[in-house]
C-alpha atoms as a PDB file:
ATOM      1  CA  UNK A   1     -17.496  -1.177 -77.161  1.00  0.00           C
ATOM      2  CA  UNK A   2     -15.001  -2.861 -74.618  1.00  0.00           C
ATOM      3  CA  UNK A   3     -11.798  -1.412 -74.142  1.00  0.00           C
ATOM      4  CA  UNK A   4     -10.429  -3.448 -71.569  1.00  0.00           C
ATOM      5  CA  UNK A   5     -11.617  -6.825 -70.476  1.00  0.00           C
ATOM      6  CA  UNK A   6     -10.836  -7.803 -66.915  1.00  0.00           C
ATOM      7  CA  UNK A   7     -10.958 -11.700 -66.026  1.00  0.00           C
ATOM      8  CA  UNK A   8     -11.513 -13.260 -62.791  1.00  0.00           C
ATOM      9  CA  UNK A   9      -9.247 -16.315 -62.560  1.00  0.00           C
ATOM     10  CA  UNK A  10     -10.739 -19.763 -61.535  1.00  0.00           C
ATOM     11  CA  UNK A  11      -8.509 -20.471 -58.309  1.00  0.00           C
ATOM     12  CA  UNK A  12      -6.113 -23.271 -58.824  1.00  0.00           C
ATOM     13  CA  UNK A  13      -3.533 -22.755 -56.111  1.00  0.00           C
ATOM     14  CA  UNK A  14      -3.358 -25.940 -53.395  1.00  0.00           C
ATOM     15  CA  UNK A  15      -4.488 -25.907 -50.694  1.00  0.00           C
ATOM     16  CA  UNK A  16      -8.188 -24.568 -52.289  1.00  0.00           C
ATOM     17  CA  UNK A  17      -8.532 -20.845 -51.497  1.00  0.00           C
ATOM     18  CA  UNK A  18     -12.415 -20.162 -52.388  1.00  0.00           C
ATOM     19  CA  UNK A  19     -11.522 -16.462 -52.098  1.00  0.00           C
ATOM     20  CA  UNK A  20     -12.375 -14.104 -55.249  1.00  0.00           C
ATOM     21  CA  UNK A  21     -11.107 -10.614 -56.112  1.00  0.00           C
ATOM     22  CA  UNK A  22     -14.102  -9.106 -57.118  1.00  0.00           C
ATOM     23  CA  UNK A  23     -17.825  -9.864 -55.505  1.00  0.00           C
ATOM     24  CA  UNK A  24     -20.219  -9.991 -58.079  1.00  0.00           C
ATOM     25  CA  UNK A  25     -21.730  -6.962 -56.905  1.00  0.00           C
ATOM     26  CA  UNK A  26     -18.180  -5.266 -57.493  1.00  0.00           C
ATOM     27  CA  UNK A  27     -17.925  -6.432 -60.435  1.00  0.00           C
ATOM     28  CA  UNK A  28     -21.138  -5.340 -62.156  1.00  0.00           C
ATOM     29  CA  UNK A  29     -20.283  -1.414 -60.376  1.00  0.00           C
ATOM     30  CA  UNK A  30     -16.751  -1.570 -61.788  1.00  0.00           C
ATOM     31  CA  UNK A  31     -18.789  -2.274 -65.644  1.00  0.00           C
ATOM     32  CA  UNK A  32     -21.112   0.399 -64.687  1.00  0.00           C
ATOM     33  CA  UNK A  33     -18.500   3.139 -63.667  1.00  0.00           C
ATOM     34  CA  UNK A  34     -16.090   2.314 -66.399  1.00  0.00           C
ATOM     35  CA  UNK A  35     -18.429   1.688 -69.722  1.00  0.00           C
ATOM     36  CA  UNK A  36     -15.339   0.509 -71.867  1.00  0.00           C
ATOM     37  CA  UNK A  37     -14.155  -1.972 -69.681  1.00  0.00           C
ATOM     38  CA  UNK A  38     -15.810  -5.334 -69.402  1.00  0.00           C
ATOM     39  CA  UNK A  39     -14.822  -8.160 -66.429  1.00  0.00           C
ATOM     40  CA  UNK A  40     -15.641 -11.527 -67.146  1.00  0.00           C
ATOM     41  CA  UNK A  41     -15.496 -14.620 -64.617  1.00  0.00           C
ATOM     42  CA  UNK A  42     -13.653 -17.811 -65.486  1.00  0.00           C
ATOM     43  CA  UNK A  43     -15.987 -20.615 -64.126  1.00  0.00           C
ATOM     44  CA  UNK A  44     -15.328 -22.190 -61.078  1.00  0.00           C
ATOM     45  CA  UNK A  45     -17.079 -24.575 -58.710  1.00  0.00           C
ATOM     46  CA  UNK A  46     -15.034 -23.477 -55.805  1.00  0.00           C
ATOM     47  CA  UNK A  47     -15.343 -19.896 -55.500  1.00  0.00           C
ATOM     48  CA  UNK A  48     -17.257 -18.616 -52.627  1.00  0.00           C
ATOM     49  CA  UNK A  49     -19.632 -16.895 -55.019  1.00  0.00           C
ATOM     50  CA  UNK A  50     -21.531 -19.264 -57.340  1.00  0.00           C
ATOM     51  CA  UNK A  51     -21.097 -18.478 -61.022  1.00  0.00           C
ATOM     52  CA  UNK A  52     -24.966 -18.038 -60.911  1.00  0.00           C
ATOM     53  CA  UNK A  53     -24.465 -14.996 -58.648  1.00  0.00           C
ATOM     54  CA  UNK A  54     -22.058 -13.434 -61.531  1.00  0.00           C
ATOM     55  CA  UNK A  55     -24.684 -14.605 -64.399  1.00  0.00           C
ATOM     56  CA  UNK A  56     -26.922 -12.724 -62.517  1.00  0.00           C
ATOM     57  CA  UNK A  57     -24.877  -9.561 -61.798  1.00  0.00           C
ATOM     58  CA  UNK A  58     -24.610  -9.739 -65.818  1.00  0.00           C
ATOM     59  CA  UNK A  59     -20.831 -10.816 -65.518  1.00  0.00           C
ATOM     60  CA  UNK A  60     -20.423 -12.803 -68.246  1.00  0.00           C
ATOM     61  CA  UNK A  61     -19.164 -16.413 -67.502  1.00  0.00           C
ATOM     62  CA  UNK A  62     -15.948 -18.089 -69.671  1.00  0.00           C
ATOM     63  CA  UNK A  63     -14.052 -21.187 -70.247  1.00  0.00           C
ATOM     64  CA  UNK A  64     -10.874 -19.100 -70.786  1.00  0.00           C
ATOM     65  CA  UNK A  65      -9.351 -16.090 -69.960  1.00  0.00           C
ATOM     66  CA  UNK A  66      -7.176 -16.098 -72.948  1.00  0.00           C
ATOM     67  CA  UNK A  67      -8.944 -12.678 -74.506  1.00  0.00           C
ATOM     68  CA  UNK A  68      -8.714 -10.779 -71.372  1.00  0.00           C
ATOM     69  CA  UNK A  69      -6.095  -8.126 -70.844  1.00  0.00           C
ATOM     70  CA  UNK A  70      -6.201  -7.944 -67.152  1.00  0.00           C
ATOM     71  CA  UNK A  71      -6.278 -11.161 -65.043  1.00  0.00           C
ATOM     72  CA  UNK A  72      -7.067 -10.766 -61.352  1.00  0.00           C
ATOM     73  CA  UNK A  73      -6.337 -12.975 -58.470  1.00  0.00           C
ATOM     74  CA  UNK A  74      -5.636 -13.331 -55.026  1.00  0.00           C
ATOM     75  CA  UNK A  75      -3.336 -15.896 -54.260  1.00  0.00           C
ATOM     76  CA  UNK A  76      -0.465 -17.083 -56.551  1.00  0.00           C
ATOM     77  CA  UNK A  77      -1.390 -18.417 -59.669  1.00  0.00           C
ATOM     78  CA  UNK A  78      -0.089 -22.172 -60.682  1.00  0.00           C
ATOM     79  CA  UNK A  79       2.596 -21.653 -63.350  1.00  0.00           C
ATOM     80  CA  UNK A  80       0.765 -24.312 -66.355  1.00  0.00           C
ATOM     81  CA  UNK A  81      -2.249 -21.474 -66.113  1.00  0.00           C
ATOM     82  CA  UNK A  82       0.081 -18.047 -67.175  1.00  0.00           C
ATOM     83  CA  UNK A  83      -0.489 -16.617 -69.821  1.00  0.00           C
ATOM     84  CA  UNK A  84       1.735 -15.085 -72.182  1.00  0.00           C
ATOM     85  CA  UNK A  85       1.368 -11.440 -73.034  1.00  0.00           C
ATOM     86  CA  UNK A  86      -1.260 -10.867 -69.929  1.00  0.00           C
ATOM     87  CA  UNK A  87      -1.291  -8.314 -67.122  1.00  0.00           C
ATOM     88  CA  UNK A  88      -1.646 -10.274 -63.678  1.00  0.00           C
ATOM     89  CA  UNK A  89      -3.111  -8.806 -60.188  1.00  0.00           C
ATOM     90  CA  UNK A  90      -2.801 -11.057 -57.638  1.00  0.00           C
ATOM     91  CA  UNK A  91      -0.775 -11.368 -54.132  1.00  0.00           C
ATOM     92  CA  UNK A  92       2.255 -13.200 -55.697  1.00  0.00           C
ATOM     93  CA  UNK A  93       4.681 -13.880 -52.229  1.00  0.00           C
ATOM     94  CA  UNK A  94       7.465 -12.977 -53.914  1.00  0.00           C
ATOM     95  CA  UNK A  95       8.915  -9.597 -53.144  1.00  0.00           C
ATOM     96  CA  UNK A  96      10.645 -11.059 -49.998  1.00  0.00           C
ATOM     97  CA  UNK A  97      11.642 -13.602 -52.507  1.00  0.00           C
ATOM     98  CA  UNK A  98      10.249 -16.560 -50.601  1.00  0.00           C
ATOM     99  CA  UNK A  99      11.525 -20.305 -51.909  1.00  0.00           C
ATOM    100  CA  UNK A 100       7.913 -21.725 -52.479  1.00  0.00           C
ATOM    101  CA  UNK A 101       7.289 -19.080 -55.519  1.00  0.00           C
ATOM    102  CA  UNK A 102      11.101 -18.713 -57.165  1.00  0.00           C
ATOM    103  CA  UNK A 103       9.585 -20.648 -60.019  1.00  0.00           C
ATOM    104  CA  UNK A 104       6.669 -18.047 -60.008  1.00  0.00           C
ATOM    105  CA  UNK A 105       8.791 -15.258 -60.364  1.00  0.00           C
ATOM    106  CA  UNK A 106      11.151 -16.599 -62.735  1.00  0.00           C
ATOM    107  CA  UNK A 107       8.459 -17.810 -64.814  1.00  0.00           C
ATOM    108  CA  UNK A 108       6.817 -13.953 -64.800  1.00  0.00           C
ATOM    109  CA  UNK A 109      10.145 -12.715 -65.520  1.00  0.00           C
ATOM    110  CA  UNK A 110      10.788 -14.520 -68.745  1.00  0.00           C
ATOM    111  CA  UNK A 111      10.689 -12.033 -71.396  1.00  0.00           C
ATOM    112  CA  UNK A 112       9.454 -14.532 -73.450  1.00  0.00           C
ATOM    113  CA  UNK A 113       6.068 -14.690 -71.954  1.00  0.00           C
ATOM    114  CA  UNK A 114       6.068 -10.647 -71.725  1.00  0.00           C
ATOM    115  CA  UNK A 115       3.861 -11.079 -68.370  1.00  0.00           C
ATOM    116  CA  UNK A 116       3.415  -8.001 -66.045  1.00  0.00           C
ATOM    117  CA  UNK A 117       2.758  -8.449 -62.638  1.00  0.00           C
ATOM    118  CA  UNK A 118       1.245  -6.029 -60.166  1.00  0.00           C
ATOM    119  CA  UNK A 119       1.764  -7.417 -57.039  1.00  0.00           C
ATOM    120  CA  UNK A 120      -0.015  -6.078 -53.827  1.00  0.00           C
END
């Protein structure tokens, strides 16, 4: 039974950053230390990993990260792929409140959305 599913975001931040938050390899151990938690990988063809090496790993592959409860990153995210109601994990740029990512932040801090961000 899966407790907590953890979803690797497709990169979608400009300039491409093929960089992913969890090697497959990483992935598969953080499944097999932590039975009731399950990580997922949205598909991507720019990752530095193929999603073959994932399928392989036994990380299963999605179109959507929509079911997941914990969505991890490393650069910002674009602000047409948040999610409402979503934990986020990803190095956001905005605790010295840099320009570029205002929008970011206010976007997180809607209460609408009810988005948490844990920001490294």
């Amino acid at each position: 039974m899966t407790d907590t599913k953890i979803g690797l975001i497709r990169k979608g931040k400009i300039p491409v950053d093929r960089r992913v938050p969890l090697t497959p390899a990483q992935a598969k151990r953080v499944m097999h230390r932590f039975p009731g938690v399950e990580v997922v990988a949205e598909r991507s063809d720019i990752r530095c990993y193929p999603d073959e090496e994932y399928g392989r790993e036994g990380i299963r592959l999605v179109d959507s990260l929509e079911d997941c409860d914990i969505i991890l990153g490393v650069k910002e995210v674009p602000l047409d792929v948040l999610l409402p109601e979503k934990t986020y994990f990803f190095f956001s740029h905005t605790i010295k409140k840099q320009p570029y990512n205002r929008k970011l932040l206010q976007e997180i801090l809607h209460m609408h959305k009810n988005i948490t961000l844990i920001r490294k």
